[in-house]
Each structure stands twice: as structure tokens, then as C-alpha cells.
N, C-alpha and C. Protein backbone atom coordinates (compact mmCIF):
# COMPACT_ATOMS: atom_id res chain seq x y z
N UNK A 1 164.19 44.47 90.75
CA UNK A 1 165.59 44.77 90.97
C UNK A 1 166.23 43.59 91.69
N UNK A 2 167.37 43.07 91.28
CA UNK A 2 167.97 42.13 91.97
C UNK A 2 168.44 42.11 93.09
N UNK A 3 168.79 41.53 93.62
CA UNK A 3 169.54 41.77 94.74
C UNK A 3 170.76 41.76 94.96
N UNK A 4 171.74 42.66 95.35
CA UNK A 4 172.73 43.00 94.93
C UNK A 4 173.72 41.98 95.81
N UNK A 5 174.82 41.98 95.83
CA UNK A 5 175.95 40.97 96.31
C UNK A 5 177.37 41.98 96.32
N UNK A 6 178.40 42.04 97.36
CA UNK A 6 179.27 42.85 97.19
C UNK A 6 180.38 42.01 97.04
N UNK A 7 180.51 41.96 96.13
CA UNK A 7 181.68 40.56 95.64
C UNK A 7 182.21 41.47 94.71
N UNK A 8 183.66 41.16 94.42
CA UNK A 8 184.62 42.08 93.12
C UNK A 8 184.89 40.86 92.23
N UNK A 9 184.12 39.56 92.28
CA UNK A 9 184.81 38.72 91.20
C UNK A 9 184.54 39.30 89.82
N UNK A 10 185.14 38.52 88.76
CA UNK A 10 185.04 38.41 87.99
C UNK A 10 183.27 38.39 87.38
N UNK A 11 183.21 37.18 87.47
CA UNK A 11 181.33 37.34 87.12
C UNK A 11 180.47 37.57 87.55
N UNK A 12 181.16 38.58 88.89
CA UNK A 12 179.99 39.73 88.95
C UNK A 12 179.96 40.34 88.61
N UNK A 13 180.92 41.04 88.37
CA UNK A 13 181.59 42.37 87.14
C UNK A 13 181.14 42.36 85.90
N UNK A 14 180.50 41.45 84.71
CA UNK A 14 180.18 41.11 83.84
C UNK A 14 179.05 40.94 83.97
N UNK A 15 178.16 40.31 85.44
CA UNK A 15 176.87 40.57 85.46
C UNK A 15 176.39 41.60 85.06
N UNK A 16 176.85 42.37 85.99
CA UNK A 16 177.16 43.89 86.39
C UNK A 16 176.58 44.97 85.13
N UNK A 17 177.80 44.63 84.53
CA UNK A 17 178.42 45.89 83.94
C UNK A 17 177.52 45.41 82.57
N UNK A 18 176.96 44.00 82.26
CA UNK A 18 175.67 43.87 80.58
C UNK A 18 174.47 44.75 81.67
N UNK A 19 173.93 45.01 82.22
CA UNK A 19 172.61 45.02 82.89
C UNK A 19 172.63 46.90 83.19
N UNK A 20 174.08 47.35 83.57
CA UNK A 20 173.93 48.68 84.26
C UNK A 20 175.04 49.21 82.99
N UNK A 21 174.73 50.53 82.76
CA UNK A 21 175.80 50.93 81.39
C UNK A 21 176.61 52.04 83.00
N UNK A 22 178.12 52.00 82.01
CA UNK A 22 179.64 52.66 82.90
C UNK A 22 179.49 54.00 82.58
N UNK A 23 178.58 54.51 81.18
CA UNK A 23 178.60 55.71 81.20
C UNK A 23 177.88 56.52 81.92
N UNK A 24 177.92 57.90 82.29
CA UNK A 24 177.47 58.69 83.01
C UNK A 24 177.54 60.20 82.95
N UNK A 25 176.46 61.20 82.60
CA UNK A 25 176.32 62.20 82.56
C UNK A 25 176.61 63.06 83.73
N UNK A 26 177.06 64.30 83.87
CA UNK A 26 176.95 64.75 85.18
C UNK A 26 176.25 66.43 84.77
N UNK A 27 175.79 66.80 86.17
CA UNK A 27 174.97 68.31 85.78
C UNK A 27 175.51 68.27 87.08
N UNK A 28 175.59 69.78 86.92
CA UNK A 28 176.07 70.97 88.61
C UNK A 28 174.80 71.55 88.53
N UNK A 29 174.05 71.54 89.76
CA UNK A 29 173.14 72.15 90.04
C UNK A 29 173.26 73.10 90.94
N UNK A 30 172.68 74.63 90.09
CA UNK A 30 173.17 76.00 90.92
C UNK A 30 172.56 77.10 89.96
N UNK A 31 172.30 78.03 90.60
CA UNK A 31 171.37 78.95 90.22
C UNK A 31 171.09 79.60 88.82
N UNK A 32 172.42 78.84 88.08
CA UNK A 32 172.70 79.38 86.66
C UNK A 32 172.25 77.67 85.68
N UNK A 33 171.91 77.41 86.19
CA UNK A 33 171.43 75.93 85.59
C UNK A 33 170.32 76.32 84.55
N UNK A 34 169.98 75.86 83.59
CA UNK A 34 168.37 76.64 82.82
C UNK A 34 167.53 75.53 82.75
N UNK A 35 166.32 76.15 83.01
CA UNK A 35 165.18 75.65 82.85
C UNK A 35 165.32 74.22 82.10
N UNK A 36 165.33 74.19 81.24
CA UNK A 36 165.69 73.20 80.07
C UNK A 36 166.44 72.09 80.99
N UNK A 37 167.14 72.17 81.46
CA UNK A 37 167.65 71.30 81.97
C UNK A 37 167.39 70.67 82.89
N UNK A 38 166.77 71.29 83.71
CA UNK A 38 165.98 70.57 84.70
C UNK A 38 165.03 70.26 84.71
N UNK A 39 163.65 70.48 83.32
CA UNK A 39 162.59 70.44 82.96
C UNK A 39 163.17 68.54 82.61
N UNK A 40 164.35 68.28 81.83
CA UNK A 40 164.55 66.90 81.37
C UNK A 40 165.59 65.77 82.76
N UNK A 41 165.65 66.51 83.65
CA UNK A 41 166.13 66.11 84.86
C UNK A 41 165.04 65.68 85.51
N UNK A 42 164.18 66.22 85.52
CA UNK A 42 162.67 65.77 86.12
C UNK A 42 162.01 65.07 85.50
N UNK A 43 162.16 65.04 84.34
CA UNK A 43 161.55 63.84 83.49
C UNK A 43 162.23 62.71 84.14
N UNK A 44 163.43 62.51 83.33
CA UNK A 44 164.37 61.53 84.08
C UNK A 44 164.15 60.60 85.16
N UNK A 45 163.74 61.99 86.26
CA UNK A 45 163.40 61.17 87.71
C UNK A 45 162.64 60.70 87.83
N UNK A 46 161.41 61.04 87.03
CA UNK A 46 160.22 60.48 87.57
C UNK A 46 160.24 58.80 86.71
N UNK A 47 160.94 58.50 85.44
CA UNK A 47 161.61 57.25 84.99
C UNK A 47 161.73 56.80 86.09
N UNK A 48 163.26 57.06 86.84
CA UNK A 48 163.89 56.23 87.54
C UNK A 48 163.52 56.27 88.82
N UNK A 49 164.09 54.72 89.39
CA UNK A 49 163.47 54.84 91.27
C UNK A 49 164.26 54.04 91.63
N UNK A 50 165.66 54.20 91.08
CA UNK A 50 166.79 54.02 91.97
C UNK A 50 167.71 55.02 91.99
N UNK A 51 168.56 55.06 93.49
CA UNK A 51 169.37 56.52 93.26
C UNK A 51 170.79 56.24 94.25
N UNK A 52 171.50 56.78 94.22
CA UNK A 52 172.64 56.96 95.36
C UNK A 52 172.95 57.83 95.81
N UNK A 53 172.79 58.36 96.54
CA UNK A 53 173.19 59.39 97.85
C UNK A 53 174.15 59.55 97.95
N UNK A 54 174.97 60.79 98.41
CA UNK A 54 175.97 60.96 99.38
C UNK A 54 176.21 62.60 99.19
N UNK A 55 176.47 63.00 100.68
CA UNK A 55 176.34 64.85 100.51
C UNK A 55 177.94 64.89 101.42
N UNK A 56 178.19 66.24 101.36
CA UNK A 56 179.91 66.64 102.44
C UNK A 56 178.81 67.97 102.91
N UNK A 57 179.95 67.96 103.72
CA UNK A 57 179.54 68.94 104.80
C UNK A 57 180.78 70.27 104.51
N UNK A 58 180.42 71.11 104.40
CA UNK A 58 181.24 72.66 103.87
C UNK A 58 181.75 72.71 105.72
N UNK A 59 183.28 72.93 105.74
CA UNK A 59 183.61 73.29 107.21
C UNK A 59 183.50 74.28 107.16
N UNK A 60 183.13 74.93 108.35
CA UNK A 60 183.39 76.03 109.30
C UNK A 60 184.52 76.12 110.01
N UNK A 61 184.87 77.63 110.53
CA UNK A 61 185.63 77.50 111.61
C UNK A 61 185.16 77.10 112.84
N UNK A 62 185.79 76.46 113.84
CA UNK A 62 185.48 76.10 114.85
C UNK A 62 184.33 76.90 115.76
N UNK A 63 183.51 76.02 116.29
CA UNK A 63 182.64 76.34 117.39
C UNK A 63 181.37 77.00 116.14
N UNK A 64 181.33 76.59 114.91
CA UNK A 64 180.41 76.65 114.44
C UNK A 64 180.06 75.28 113.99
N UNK A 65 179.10 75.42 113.49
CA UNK A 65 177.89 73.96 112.82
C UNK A 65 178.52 74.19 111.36
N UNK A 66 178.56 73.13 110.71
CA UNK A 66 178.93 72.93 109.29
C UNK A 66 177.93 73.03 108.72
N UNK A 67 178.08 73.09 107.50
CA UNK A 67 177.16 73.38 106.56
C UNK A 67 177.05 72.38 105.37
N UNK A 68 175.76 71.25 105.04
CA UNK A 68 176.38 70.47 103.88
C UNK A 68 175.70 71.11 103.23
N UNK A 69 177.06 70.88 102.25
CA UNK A 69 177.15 70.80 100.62
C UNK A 69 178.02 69.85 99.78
N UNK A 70 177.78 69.50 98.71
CA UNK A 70 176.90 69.68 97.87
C UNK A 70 176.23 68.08 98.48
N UNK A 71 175.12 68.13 97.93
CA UNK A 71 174.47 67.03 97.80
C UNK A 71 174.66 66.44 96.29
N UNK A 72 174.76 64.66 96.29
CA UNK A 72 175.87 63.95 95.12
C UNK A 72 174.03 63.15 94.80
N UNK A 73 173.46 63.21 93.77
CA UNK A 73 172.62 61.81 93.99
C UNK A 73 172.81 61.10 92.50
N UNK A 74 172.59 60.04 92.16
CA UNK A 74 173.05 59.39 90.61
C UNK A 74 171.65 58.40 90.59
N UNK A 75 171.06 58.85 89.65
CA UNK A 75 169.99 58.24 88.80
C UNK A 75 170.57 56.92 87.80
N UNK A 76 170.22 55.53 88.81
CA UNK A 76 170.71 54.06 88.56
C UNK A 76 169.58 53.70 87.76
N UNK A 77 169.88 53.27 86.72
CA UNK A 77 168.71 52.68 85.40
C UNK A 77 169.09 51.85 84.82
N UNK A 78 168.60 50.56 84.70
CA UNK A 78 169.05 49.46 83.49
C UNK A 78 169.40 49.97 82.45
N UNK A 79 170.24 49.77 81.81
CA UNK A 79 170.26 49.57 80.16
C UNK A 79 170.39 51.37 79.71
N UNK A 80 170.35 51.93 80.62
CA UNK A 80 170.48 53.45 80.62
C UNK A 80 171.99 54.22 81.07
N UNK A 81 172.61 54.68 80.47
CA UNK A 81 173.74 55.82 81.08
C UNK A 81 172.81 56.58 82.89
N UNK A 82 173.64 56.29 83.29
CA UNK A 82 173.62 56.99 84.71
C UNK A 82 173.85 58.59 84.62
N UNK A 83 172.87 59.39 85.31
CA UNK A 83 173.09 61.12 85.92
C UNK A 83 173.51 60.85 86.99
N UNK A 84 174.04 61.57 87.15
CA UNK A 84 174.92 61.76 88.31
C UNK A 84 174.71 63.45 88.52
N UNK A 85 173.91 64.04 89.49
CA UNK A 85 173.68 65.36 89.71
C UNK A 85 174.79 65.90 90.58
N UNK A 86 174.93 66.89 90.74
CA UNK A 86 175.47 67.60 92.41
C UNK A 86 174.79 69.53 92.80
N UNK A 87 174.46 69.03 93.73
CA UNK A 87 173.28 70.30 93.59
C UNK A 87 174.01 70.80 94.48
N UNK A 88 174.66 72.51 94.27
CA UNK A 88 175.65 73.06 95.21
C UNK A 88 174.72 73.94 95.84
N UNK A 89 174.58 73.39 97.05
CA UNK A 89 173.30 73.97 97.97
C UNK A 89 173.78 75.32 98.50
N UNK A 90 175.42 76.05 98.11
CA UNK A 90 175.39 76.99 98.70
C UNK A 90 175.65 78.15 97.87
N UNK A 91 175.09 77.89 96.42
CA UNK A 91 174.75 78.82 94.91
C UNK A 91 173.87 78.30 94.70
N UNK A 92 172.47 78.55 95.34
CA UNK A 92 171.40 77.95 94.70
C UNK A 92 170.57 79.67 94.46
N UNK A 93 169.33 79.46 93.78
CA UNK A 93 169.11 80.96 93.40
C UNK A 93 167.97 81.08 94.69
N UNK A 94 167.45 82.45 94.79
CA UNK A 94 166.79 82.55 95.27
C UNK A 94 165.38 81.70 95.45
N UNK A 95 164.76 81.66 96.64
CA UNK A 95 163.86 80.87 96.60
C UNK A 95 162.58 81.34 96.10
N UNK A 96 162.27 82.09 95.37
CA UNK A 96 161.64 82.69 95.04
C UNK A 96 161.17 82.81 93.40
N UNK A 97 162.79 82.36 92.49
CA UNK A 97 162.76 82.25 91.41
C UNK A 97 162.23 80.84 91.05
N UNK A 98 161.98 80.56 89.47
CA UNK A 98 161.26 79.70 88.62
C UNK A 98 162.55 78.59 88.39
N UNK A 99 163.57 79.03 88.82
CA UNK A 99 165.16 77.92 88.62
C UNK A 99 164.77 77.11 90.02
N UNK A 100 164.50 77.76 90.85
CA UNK A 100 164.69 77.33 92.79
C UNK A 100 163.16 76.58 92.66
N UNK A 101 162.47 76.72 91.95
CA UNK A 101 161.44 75.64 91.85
C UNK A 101 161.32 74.57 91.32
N UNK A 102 162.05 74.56 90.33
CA UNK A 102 162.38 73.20 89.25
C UNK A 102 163.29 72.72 90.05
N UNK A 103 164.06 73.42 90.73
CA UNK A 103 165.49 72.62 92.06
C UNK A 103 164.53 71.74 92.81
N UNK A 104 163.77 72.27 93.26
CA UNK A 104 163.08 72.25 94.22
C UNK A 104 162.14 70.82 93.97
N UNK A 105 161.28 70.93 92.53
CA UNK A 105 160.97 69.81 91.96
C UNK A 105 161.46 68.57 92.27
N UNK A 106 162.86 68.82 91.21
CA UNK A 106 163.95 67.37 91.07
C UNK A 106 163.93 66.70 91.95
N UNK A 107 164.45 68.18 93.26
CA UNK A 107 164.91 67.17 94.59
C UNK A 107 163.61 66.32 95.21
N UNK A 108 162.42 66.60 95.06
CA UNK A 108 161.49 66.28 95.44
C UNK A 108 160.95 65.17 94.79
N UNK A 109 161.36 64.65 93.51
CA UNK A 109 160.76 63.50 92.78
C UNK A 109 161.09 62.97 92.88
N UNK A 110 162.85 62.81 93.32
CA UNK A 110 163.74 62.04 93.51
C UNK A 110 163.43 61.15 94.75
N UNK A 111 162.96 61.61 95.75
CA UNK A 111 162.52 61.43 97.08
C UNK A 111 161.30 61.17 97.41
N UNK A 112 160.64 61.19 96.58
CA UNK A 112 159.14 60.80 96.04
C UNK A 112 159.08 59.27 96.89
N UNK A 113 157.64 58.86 96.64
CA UNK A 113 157.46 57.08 97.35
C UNK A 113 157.65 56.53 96.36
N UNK A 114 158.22 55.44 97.41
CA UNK A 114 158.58 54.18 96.65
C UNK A 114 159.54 53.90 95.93
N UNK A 115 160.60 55.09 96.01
CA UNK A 115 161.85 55.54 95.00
C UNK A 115 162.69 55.08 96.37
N UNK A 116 163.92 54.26 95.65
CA UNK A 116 164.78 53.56 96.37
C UNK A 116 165.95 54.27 96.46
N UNK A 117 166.69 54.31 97.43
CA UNK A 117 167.72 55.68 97.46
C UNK A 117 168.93 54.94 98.57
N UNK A 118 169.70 54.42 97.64
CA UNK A 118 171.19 53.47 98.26
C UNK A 118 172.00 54.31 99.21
N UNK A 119 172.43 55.07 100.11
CA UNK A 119 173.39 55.28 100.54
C UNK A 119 174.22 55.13 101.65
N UNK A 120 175.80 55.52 101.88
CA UNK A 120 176.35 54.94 102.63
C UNK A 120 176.07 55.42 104.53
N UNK A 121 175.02 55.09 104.73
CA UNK A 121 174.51 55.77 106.00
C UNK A 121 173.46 55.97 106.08
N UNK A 122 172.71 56.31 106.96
CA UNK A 122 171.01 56.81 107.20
C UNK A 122 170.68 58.00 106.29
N UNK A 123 169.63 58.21 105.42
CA UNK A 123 169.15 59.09 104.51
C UNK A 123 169.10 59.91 105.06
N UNK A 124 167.83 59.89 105.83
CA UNK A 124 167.52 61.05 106.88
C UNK A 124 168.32 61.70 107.67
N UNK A 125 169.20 60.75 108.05
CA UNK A 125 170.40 61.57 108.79
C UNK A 125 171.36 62.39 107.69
N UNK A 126 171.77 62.10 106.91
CA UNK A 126 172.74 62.67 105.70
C UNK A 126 171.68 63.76 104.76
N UNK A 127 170.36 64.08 105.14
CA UNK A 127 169.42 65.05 104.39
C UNK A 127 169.17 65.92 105.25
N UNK A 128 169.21 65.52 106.97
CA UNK A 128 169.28 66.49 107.83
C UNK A 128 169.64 67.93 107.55
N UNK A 129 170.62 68.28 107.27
CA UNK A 129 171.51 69.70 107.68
C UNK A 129 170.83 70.33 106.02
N UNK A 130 170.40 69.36 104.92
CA UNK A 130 169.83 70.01 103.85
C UNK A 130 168.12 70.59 103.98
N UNK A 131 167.82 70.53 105.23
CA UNK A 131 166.28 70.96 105.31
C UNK A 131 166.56 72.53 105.21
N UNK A 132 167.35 72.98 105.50
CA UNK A 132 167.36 74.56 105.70
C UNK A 132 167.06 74.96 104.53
N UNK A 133 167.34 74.40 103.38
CA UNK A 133 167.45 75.06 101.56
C UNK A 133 166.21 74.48 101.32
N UNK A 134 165.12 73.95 102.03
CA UNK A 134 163.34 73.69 101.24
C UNK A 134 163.63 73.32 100.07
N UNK A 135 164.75 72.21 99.36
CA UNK A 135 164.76 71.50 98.73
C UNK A 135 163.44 70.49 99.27
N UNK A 136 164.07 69.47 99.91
CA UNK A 136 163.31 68.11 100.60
C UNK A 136 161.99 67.93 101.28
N UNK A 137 161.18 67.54 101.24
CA UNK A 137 160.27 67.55 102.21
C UNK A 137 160.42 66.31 103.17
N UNK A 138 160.06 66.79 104.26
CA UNK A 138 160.52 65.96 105.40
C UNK A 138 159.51 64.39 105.23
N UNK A 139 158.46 64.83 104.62
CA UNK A 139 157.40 63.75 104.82
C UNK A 139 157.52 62.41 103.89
N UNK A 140 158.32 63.48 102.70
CA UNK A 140 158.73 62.96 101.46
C UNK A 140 159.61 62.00 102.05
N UNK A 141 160.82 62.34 102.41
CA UNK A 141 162.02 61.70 102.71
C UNK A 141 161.46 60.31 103.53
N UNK A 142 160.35 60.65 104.28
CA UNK A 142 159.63 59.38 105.36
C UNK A 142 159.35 58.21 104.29
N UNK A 143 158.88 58.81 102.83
CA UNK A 143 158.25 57.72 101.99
C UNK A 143 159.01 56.64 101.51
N UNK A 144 160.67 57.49 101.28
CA UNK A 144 161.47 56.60 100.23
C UNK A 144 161.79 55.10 100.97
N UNK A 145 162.12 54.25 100.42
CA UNK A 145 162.53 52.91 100.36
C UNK A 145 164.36 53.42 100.82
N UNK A 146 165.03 53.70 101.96
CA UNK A 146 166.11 53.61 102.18
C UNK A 146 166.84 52.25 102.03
N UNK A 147 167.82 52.50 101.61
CA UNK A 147 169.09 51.10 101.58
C UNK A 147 170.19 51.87 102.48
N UNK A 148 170.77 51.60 103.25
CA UNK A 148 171.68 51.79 103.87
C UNK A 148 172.85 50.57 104.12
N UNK A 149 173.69 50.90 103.02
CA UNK A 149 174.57 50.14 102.46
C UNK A 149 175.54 50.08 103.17
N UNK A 150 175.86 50.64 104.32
CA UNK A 150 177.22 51.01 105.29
C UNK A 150 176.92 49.59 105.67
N UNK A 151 176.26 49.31 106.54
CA UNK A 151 175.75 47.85 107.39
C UNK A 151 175.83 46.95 106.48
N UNK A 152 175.56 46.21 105.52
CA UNK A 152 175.52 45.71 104.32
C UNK A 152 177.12 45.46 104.05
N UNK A 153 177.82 46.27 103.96
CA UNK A 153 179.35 46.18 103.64
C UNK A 153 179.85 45.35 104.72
N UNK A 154 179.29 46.03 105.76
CA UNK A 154 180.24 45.78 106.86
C UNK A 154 179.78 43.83 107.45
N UNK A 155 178.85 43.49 107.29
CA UNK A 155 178.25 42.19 107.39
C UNK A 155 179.04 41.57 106.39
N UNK A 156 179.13 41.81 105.04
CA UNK A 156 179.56 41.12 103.74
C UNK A 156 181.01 40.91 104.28
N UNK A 157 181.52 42.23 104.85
CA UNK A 157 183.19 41.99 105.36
C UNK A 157 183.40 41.41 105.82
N UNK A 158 182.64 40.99 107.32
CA UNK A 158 182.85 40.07 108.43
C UNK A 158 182.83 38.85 107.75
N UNK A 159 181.51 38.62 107.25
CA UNK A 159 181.64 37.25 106.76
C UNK A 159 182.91 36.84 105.65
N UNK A 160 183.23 37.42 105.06
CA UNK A 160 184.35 37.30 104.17
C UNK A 160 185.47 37.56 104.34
N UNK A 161 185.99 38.37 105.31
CA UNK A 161 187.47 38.05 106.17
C UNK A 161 187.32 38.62 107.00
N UNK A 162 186.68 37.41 107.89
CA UNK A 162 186.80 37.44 109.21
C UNK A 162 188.14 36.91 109.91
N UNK A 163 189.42 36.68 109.16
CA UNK A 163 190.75 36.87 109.78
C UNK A 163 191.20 38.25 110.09
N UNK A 164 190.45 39.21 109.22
CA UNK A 164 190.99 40.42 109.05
C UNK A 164 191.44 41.18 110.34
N UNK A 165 192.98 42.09 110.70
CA UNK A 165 192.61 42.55 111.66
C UNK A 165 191.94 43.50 111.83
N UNK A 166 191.66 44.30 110.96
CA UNK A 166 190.71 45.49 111.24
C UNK A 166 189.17 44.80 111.71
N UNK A 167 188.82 43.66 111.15
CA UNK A 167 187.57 42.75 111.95
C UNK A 167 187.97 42.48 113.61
N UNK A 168 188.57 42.18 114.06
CA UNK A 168 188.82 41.60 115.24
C UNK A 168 189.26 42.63 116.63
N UNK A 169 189.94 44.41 115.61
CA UNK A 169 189.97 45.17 116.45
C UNK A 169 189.24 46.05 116.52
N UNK A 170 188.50 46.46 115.12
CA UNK A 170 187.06 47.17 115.13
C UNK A 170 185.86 46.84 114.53
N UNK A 171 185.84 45.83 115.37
CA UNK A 171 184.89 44.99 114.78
C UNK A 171 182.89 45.64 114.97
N UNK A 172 183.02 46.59 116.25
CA UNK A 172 181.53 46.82 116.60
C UNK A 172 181.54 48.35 115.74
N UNK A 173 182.78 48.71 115.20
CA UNK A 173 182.29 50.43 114.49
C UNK A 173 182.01 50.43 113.55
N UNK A 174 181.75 51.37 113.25
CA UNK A 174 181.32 51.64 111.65
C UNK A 174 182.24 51.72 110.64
N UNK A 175 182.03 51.51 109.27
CA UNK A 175 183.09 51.53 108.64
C UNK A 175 182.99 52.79 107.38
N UNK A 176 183.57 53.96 107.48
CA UNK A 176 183.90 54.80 106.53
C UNK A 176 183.71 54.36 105.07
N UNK A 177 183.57 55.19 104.43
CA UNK A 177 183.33 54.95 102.71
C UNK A 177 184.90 54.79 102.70
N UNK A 178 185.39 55.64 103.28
CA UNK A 178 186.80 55.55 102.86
C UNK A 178 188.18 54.16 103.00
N UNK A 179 187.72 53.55 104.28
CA UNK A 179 188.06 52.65 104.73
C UNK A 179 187.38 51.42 103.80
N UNK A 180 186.45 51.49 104.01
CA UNK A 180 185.67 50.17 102.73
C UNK A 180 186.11 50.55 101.97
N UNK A 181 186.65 51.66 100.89
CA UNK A 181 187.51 51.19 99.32
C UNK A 181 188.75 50.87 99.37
N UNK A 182 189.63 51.10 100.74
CA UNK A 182 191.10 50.92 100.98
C UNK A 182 190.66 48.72 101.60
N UNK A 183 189.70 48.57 102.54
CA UNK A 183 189.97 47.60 102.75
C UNK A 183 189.83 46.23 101.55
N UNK A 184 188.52 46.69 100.44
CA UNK A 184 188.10 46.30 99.34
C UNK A 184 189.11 46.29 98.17
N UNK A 185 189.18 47.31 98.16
CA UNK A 185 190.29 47.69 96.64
C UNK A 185 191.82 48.13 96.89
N UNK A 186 192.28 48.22 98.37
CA UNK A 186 193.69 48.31 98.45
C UNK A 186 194.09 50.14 98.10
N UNK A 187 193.08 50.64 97.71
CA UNK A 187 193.27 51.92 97.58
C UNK A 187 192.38 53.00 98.50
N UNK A 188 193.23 54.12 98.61
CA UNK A 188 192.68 55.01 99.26
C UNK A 188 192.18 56.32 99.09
N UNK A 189 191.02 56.53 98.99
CA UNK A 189 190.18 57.43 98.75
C UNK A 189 190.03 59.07 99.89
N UNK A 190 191.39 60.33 99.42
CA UNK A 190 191.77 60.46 100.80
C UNK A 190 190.63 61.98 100.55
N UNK A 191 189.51 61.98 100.98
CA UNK A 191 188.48 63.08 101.07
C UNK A 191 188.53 64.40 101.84
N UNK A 192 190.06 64.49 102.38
CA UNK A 192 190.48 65.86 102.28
C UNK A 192 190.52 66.77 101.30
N UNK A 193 190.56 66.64 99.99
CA UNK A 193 190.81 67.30 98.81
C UNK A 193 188.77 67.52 98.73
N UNK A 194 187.85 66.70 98.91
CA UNK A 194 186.33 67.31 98.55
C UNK A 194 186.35 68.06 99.87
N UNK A 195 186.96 68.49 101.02
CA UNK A 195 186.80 69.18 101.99
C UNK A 195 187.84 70.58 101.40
N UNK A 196 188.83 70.83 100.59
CA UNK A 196 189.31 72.26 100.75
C UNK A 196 188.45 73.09 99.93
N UNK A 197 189.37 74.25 100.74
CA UNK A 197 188.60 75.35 100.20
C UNK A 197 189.04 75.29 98.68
């Protein structure tokens, strides 16, 4: 796997885009999902051993703990159309059924060793609040090859406009997914709308 570069030119975009295909499948994962489908979802995974992360957190009312859902992960493959799953951790079937085991599978192959898993923040920290649903195994999650791409952005930024003022006045924080596509692409990605009810 190459090593990636966060540049929007031109010929990276063309690198890019001969090597990784734009299309992309998506599946909702939830208790009405069939067999079949996740029997070739697991195939899939065990192919691929690159992935991208990213889960939301279901609000509560106050003075409670949130709840995440859904978990987002996208199966990255050369020369392959991209899956893009979302497993709605709070319609999943019982744990007991032959659907909640093949769930159970996926999430687990996915997370398997040596499987590389991009996302914007610490894995473990963003899989946290999903241990309750015995999707993940904790030991599992120890194996994968994390990328934590937040840091990565935020280095690429500095070095590349370091006039910026958002560099010079927040320069030691972290930088939001949301903020990196407004400071990158001029647009804003406003993630109130994946938070309503």
C-alpha cells in the first residue's frame, strides 16, 4: 500500500482515482439483513485489509451517557468498488440469533490482525461505547494496524499553511472532521442533521 499524501492537486486526484474505483456499494446492517448477505460481506472482508472507520454517538437527554450508533466502516480495495457498511447497533437482532452471529462475524474479521483500519481519531477510543453489543473483541481491536488520520491532517496543515489563522490560534487542538473539510474544501459539513432524531 502506498503511502498516502493529503494533497487536492490535480495529479493526485488521477493517481488516486486509476488505482481506487469512486464506486461504492452500501448495506444497513440490522436485524432484518439476511444471511446471504452477510455470508458475502464476510467473504469480502476477509479479501480486504483496508478499512475506514467512523461511528456517532445516538444523544441522550442530559445527565445520561450517549449511546453510539451507527458504526460507518468502508472496505478500501484496489481496482475494486468500495462497501461501505453501517451497522445500526441499536436494531441489531437478538444475540442469540444466527443474523447476530454473522454481525458478529463481519465485525470481527474486519478487526482481525493485521487489517489496517484509517480513522479520524483513536480506534479504540471510537469502538469503546460499541463493546456493550459483543460485536468487537477487545483483543481483536489490540491486533489491528490503526491509522489515525486526525494527526496526519493536522501536521500536513501546519506544514502547508502555516499562515493560516486557524494555525496560529489553534494551533495545539485537535482538528474536527468537520473543520478539516471546511478548512480543505471551503465547505461545510454541518453533522447536526446525522445527530437528529
Amino acid at each position: 500500500m502506498p503511502k498516502f499524501t493529503y494533497s487536492t492537486n490535480k495529479n493526485y486526484n488521477q493517481r488516486a482515482s486509476s488505482r481506487y474505483s469512486n464506486e461504492s456499494s452500501y448495506y444497513f446492517i440490522h436485524r432484518e439483513t439476511t444471511i446471504d448477505i452477510l455470508n458475502e460481506l464476510i467473504n469480502y472482508a476477509i479479501v480486504a485489509t483496508h478499512y475506514t472507520l467512523d461511528t456517532e454517538d445516538q444523544l441522550q437527554p442530559r445527565r445520561k451517557l450517549s449511546k453510539g450508533t451507527p458504526i460507518q466502516i468502508q472496505f478500501v480495495c484496489e481496482n475494486h468498488p468500495s462497501i461501505i457498511i453501517l451497522i445500526e447497533t441499536l436494531y441489531l437482532p437478538d444475540e442469540s440469533s444466527p443474523i447476530f452471529e454473522k454481525i458478529k462475524k463481519l465485525c470481527r474479521t474486519v478487526s482481525s490482525n493485521k487489517h489496517r483500519i484509517f480513522a479520524w481519531g483513536d480506534v479504540e477510543q471510537q469502538l469503546l461505547k460499541f463493546y456493550q453489543y459483543n460485536l468487537f473483541n477487545e483483543d481483536g481491536i489490540k491486533q489491528i494496524k490503526p491509522k489515525h488520520i486526525q494527526d496526519k491532517f493536522k501536521e500536513w496543515y501546519h506544514e502547508n499553511h502555516s499562515s493560516s489563522l486557524y494555525v496560529r490560534i489553534k494551533a495545539n487542538e485537535p482538528y474536527s472532521l468537520e473543520m478539516a473539510i471546511y478548512l480543505t474544501f471551503n465547505q461545510w459539513f454541518d453533522k447536526r442533521m446525522t445527530l437528529a432524531n
